[in-house]
Protein backbone atom coordinates (compact mmCIF):
# COMPACT_ATOMS: atom_id res chain seq x y z
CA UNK A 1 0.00 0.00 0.00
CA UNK A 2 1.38 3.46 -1.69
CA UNK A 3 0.59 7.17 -0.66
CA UNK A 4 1.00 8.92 -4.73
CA UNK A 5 1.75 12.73 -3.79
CA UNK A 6 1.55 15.07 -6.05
CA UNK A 7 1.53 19.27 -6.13
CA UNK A 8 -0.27 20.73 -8.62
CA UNK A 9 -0.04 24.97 -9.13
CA UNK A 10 -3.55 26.39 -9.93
CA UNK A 11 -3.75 30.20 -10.13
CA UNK A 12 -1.93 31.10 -7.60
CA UNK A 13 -1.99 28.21 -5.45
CA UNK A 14 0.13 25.05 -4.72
CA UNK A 15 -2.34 22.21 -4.21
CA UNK A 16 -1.51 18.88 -2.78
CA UNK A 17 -3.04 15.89 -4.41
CA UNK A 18 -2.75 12.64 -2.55
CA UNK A 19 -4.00 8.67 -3.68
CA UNK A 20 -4.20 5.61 -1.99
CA UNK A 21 -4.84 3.23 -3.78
CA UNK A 22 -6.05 -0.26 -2.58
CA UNK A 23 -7.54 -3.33 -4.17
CA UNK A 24 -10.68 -2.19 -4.53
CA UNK A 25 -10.79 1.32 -3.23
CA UNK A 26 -9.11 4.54 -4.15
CA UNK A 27 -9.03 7.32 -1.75
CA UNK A 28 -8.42 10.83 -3.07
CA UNK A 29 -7.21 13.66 -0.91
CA UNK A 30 -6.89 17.40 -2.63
CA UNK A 31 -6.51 20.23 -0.48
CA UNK A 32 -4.48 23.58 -0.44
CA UNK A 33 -1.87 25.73 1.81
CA UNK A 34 0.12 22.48 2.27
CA UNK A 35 -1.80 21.94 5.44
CA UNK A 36 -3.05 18.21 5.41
CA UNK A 37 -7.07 18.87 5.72
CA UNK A 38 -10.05 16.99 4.82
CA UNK A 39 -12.42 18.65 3.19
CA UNK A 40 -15.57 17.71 1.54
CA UNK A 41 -15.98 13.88 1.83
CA UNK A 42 -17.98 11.89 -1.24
CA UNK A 43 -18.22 7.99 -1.42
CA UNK A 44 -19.03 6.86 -4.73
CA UNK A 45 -19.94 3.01 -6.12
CA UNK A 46 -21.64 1.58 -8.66
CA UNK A 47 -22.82 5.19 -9.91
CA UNK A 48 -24.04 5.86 -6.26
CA UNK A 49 -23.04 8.90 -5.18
CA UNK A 50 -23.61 10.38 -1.40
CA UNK A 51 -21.98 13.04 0.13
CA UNK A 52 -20.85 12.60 3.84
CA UNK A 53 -19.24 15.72 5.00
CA UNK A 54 -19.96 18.55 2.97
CA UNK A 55 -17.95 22.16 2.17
CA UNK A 56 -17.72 25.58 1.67
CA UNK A 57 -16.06 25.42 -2.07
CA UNK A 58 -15.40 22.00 -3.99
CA UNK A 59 -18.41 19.86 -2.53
CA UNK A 60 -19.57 19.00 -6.03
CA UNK A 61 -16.37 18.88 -7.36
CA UNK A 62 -15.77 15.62 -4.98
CA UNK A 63 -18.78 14.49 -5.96
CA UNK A 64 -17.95 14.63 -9.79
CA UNK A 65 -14.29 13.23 -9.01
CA UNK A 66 -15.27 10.47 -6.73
CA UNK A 67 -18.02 9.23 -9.49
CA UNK A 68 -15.84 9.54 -12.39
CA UNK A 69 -13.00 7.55 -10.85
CA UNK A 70 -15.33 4.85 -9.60
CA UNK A 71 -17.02 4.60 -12.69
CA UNK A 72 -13.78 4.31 -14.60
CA UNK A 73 -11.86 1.89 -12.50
CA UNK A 74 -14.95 0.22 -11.19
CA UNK A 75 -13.79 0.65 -7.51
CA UNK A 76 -15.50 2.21 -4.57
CA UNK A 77 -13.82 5.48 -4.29
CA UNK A 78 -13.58 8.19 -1.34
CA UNK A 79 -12.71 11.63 -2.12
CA UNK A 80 -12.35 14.96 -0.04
CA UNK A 81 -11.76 18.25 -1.39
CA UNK A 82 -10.59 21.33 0.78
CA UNK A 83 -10.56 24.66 -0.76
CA UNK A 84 -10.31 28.51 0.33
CA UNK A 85 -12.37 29.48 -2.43
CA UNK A 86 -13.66 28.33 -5.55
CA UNK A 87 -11.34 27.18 -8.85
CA UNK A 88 -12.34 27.42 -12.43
CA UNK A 89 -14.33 24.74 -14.42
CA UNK A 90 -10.83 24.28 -16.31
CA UNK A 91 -8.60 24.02 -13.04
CA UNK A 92 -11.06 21.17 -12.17
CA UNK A 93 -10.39 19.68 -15.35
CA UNK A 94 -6.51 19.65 -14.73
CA UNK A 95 -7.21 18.30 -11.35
CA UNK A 96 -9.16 15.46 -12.57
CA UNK A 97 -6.22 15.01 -15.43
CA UNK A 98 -3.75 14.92 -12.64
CA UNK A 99 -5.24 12.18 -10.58
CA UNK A 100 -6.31 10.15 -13.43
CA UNK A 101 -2.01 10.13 -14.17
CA UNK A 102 -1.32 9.37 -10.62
CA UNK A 103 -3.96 6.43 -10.68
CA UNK A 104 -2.99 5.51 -13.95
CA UNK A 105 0.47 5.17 -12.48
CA UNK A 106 -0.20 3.27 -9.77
CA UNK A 107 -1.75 -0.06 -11.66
């Protein structure tokens, strides 16, 4: 069992992008200031999505992460986003890139 860390500049900040990845699980980890925080928390399976912990910014961001991911690996998947404000439809697309690479990586 591997921790993939990654940082990932968006705007102006440095977020921290962080994957376990188990046998049938992946659990996802993005959150910003380099202060390890959990955020938003979304389990997703099997195209069901519920939200356990919700957030200020990025709540349906980790729900759109954790059902892509599970949908693509076909693994239950746990992902929590912490943000200090909102990012742009395109820095969420370079987020998703990124963890796709770091999941890709890891099989």
């Amino acid at each position: 069992m591997e921790i993939k860390e990654r940082k990932l500049r968006v705007q102006d900040r440095i977020l921290e992008l962080k994957v376990l990845s188990l046998q049938n699980s992946n659990i996802i980890l993005i959150y910003e200031n380099e202060k390890d925080r959990l955020g938003s928390l979304t389990i997703a399976l099997m195209g069901n999505t519920t939200s356990i912990f919700p957030a200020r910014y990025g709540e349906n961001f980790s729900k759109i992460l954790a059902q892509l991911i599970s949908e693509e690996l076909k693994t239950i998947t746990l992902a929590s986003v912490y943000l200090s404000s909102e990012l742009s439809n395109e820095d969420y697309r370079l987020i998703i890139k990124e963890v796709r690479d770091i999941l890709k990586k890891s099989s």
